[in-house]
Protein backbone atom coordinates (compact mmCIF):
# COMPACT_ATOMS: atom_id res chain seq x y z
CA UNK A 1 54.78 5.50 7.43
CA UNK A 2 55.34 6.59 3.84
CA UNK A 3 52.89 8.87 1.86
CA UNK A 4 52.34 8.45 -1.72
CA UNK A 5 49.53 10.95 -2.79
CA UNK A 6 48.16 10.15 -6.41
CA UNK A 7 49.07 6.49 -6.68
CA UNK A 8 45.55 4.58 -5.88
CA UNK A 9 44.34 1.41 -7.24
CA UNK A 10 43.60 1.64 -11.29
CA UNK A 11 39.77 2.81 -11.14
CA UNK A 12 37.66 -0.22 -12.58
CA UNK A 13 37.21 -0.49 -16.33
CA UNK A 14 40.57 1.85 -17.13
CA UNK A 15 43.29 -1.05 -17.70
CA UNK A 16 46.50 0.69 -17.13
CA UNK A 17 45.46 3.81 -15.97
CA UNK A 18 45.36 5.34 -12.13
CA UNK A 19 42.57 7.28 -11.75
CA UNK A 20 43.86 10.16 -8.95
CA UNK A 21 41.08 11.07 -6.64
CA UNK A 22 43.12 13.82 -4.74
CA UNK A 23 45.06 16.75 -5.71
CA UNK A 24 45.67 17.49 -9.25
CA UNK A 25 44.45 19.63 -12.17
CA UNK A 26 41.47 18.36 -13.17
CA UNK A 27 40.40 17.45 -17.18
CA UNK A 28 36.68 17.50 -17.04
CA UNK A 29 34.56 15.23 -20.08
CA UNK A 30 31.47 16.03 -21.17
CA UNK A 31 30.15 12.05 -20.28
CA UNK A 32 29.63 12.16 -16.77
CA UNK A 33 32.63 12.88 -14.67
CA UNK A 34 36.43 13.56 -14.39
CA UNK A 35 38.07 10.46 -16.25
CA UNK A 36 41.60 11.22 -15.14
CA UNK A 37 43.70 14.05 -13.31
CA UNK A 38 47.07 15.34 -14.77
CA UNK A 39 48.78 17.03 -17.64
CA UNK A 40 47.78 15.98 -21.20
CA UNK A 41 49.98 16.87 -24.12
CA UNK A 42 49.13 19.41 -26.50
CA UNK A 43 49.45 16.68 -28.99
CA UNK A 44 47.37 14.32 -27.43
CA UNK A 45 45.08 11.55 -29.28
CA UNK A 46 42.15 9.99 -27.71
CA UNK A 47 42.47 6.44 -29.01
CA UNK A 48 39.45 4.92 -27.25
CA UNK A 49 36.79 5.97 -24.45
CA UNK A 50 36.90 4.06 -21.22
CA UNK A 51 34.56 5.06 -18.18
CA UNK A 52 31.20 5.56 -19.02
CA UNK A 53 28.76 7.48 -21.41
CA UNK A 54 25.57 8.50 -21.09
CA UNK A 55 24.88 6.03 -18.14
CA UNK A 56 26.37 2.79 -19.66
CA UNK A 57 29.59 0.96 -18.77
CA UNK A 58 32.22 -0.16 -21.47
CA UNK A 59 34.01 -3.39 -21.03
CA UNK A 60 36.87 -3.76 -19.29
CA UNK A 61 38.96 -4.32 -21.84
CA UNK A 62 38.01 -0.41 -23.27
CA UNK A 63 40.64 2.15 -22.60
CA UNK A 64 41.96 5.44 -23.33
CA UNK A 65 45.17 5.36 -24.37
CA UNK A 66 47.24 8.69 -26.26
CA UNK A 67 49.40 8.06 -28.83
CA UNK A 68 52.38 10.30 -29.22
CA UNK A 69 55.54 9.71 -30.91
CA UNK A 70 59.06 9.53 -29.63
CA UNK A 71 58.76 8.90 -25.81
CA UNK A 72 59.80 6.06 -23.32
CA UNK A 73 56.57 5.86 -21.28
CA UNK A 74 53.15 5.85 -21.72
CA UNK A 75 52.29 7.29 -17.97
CA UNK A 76 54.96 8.91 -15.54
CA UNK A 77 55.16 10.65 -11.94
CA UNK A 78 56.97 14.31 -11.41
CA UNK A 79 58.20 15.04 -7.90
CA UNK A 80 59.86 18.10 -7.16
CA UNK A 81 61.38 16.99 -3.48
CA UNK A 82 60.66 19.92 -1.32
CA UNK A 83 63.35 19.19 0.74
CA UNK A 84 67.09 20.03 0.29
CA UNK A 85 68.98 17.07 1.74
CA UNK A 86 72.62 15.76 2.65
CA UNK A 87 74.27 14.03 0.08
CA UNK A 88 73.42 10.50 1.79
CA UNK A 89 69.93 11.11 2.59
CA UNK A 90 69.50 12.51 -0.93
CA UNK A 91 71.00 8.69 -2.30
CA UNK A 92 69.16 7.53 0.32
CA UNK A 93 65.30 8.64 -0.95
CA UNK A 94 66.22 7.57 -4.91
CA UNK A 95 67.17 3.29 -2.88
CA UNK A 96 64.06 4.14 -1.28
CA UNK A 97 62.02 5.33 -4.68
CA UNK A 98 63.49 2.28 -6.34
CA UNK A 99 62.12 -0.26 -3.68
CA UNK A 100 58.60 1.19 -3.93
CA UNK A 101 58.11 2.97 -7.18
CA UNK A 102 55.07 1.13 -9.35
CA UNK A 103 55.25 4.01 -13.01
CA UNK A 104 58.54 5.37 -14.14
CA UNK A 105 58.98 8.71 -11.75
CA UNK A 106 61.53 11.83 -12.41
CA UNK A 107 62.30 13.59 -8.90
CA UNK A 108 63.85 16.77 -9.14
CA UNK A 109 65.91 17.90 -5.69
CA UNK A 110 68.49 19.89 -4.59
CA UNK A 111 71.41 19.19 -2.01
CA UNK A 112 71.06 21.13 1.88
CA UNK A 113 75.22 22.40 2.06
CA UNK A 114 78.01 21.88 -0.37
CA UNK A 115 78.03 18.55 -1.98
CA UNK A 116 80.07 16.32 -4.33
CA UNK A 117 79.59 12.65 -5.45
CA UNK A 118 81.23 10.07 -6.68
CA UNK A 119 80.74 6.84 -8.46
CA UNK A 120 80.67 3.14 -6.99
CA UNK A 121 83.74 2.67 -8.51
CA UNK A 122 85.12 5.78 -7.58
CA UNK A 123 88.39 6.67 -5.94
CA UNK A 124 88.04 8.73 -3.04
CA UNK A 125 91.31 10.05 -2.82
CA UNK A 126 90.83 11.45 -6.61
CA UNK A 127 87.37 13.11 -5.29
CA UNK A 128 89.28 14.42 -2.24
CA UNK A 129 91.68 16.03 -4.86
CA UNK A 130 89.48 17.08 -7.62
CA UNK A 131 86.37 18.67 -4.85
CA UNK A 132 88.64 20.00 -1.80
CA UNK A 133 86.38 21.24 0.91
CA UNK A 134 83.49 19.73 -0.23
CA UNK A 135 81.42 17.06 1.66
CA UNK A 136 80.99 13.78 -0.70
CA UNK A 137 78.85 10.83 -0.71
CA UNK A 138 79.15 7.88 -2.89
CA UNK A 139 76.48 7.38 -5.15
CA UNK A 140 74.98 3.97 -5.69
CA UNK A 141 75.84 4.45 -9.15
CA UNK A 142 78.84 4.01 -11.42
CA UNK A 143 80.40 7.21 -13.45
CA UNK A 144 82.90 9.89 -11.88
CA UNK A 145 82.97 13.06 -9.55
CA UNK A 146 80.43 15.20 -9.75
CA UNK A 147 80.49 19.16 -8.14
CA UNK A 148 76.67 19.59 -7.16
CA UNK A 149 77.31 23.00 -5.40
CA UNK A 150 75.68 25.19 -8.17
CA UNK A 151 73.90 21.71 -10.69
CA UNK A 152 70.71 21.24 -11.22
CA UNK A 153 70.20 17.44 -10.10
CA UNK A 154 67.49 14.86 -11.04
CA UNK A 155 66.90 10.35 -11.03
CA UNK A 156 64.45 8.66 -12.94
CA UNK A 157 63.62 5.26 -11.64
CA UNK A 158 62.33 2.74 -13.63
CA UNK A 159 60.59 0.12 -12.46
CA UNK A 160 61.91 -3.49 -13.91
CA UNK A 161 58.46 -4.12 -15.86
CA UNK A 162 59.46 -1.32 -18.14
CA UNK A 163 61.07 -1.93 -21.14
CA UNK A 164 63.34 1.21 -20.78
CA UNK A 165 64.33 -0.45 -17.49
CA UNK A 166 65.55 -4.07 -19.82
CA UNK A 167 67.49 -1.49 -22.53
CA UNK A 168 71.56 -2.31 -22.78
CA UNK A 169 73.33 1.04 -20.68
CA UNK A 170 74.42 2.69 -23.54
CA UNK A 171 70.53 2.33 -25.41
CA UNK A 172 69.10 3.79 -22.14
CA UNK A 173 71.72 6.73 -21.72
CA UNK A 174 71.05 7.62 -25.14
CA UNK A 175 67.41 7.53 -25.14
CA UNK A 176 67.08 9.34 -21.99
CA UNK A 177 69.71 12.65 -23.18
CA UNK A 178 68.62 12.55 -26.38
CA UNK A 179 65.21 14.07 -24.67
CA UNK A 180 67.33 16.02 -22.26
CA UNK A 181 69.25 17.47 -25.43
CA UNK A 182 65.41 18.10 -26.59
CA UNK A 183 64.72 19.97 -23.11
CA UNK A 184 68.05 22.61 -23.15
CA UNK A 185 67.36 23.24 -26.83
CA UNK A 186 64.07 24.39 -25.65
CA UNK A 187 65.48 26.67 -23.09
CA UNK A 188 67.58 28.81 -25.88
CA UNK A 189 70.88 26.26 -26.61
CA UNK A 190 72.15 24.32 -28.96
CA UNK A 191 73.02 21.25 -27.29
CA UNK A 192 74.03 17.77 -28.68
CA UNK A 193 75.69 14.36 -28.11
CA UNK A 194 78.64 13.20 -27.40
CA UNK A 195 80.50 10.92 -29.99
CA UNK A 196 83.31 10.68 -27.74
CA UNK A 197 83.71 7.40 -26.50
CA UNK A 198 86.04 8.53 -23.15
CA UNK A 199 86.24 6.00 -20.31
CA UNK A 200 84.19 6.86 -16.89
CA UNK A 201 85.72 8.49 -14.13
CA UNK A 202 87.39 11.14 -13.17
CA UNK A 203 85.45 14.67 -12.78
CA UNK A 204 82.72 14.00 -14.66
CA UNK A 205 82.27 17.62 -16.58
CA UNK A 206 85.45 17.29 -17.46
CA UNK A 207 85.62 13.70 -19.26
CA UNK A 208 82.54 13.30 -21.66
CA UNK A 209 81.45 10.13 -22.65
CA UNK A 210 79.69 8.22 -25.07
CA UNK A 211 75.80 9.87 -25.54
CA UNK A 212 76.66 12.90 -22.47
CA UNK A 213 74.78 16.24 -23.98
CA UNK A 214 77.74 18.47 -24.89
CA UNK A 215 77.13 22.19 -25.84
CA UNK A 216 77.94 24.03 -28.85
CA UNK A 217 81.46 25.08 -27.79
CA UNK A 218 82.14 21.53 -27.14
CA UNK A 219 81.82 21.58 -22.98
CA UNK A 220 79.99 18.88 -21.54
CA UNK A 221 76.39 20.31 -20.25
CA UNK A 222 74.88 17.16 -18.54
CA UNK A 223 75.95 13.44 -17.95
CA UNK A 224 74.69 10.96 -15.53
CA UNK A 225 75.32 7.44 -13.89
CA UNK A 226 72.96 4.05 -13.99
CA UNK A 227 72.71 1.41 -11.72
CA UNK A 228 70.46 -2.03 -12.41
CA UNK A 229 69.24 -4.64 -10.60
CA UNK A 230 65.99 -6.74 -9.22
CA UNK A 231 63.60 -3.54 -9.10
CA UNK A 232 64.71 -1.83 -12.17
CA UNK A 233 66.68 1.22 -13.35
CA UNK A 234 68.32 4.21 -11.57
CA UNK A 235 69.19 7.20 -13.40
CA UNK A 236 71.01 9.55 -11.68
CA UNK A 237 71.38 12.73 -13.36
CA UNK A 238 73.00 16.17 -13.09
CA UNK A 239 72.98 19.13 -15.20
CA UNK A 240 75.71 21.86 -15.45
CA UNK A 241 73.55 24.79 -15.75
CA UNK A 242 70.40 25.40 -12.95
CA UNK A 243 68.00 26.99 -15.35
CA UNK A 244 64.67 27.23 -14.27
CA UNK A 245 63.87 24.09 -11.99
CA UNK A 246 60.34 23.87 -12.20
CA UNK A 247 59.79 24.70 -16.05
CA UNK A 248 62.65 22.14 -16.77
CA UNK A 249 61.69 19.57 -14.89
CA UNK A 250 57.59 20.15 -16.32
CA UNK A 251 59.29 20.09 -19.82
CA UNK A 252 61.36 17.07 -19.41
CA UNK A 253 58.39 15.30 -18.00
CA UNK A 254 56.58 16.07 -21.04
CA UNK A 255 59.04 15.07 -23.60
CA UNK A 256 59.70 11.03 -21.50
CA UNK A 257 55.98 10.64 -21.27
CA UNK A 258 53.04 10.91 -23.34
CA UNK A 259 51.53 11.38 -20.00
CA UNK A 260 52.33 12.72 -16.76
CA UNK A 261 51.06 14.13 -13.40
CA UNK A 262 53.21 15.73 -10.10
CA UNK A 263 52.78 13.81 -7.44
CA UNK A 264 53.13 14.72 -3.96
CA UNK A 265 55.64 11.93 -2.22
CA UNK A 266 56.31 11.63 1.39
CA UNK A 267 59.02 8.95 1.97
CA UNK A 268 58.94 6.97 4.88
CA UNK A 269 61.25 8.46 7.95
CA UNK A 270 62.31 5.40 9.29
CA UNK A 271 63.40 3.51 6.10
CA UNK A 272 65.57 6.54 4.85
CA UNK A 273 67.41 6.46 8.51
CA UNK A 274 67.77 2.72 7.90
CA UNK A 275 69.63 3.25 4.91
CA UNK A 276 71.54 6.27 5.39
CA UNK A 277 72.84 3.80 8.54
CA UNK A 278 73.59 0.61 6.51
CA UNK A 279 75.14 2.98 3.57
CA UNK A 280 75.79 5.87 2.64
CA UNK A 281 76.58 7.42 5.72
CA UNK A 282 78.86 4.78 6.48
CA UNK A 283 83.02 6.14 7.05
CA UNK A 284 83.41 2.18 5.02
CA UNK A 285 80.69 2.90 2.26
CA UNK A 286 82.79 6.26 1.36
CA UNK A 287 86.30 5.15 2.26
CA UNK A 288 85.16 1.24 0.18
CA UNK A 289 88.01 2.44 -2.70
């Protein structure tokens, strides 16, 4: 069975807000209990008081809600998968994440041997030329080759309800690097965005696209590949340069949402088999162009 820690019911009189009853930081109010669990940012307003005060109830219809500008969600999960994994069980969890996931979620993970993907639409003979030696999966999503031996790697899935999730391709790439660009500037660079306008495919460092976060010398930094459908949006990530994993992905988190907790996510066994089988550990899957 699959383990989501952090994602009970909305507590009663909070309207769009999970109150976590189990293992995160606590924020402690002065009216009667903990409202909420998580990370607030620094910059946070308190628009509203839902819960209670002083022993009386506000209507249901009362909520907190902080307003900060220049994010795409008002609430979103952080995993950092403790788990290296092959390249097709690491495709497999984010089809997995996608089928289940209720608030926008960034996982962070990392790849157990030498892997390279490629794109739906990918040509495996080009991968088996441009990555030789390394094992490859293909990705659910579009785009070109990517090397992940030495990347640091990350999806967001949006659910379909989100509006971020409805945005044209190119309105959600840009949206989602433009905080990215926001994240490596923080770490000392001087990223920006692409205004090339190249076509996808090929090794995917090496061809920069529209809206891919380019540094200052004009090398491509970090691009990634999008896939929608019935549940929503699939972001798949990858970043040239492994900075600091934790601190990046905490940042990152931070800049998409004006709120945010980690969550502790245990995906269900059996499923992830199940697809690895039907997919992406399929000799046809890989060998389908």
């Amino acid at each position: 069975m699959a383990e989501r820690t952090g994602l009970e019911p909305a507590t009663s009189n909070v309207t769009g807000w999970r109150s976590n009853q189990l293992s995160y930081r606590s924020i402690p109010f002065g009216w009667g209990g903990t409202l909420w669990r998580g990370r607030w940012p620094r910059n946070l307003i308190f628009e509203r008081i839902a819960f209670f005060c002083g022993g009386r109830s506000f209507p249901s219809t009362t909520y907190i809600r902080p307003i900060v500008s220049g994010v795409l969600f008002q609430e979103m999960e952080l995993w950092f998968d403790p788990l290296a994994r092959s390249g097709p069980e690491a495709m497999a969890v984010d089809e997995w994440l996608l089928e289940q996931a209720t608030n926008p979620l960034l996982r962070i993970y990392r790849w157990d041997g030498e892997w390279g993907s490629l794109g739906y639409f990918g040509k495996l003979t080009d991968a088996l030329d441009g990555l030789p030696g390394v094992n490859l999966v293909r990705r659910w999503t579009g785009g070109g080759m990517v090397d992940h031996r030495a990347d640091w790697t990350y999806s967001l899935i949006v659910p379909k309800k989100f509006e971020v999730a409805r945005l044209k391709g190119g309105e959600s790439y840009r949206a989602i690097h433009s905080i990215l660009t926001g994240v490596l500037k923080a770490e000392g660079g001087e990223p920006g965005l692409s205004p090339a306008n190249g076509k996808s495919g090929g090794m995917c460092f090496e061809n920069p696209v529209e809206f891919d976060v380019m540094d200052a010398a004009g090398e491509k930094l970090a691009g990634a590949a999008q896939r929608r459908g019935k549940l929503g949006l699939l972001h798949q990530g990858s970043v040239a340069t492994a900075g600091d994993s934790r601190l990046r992905g905490e940042l990152f988190a931070e800049r998409l949402a004006e709120s945010w907790w980690e969550a502790e996510i245990h995906p269900d066994d059996s499923r992830i088999a199940e697809i690895v089988a039907l997919k992406y550990g399929r000799k046809e899957w890989l060998e389908r162009r």
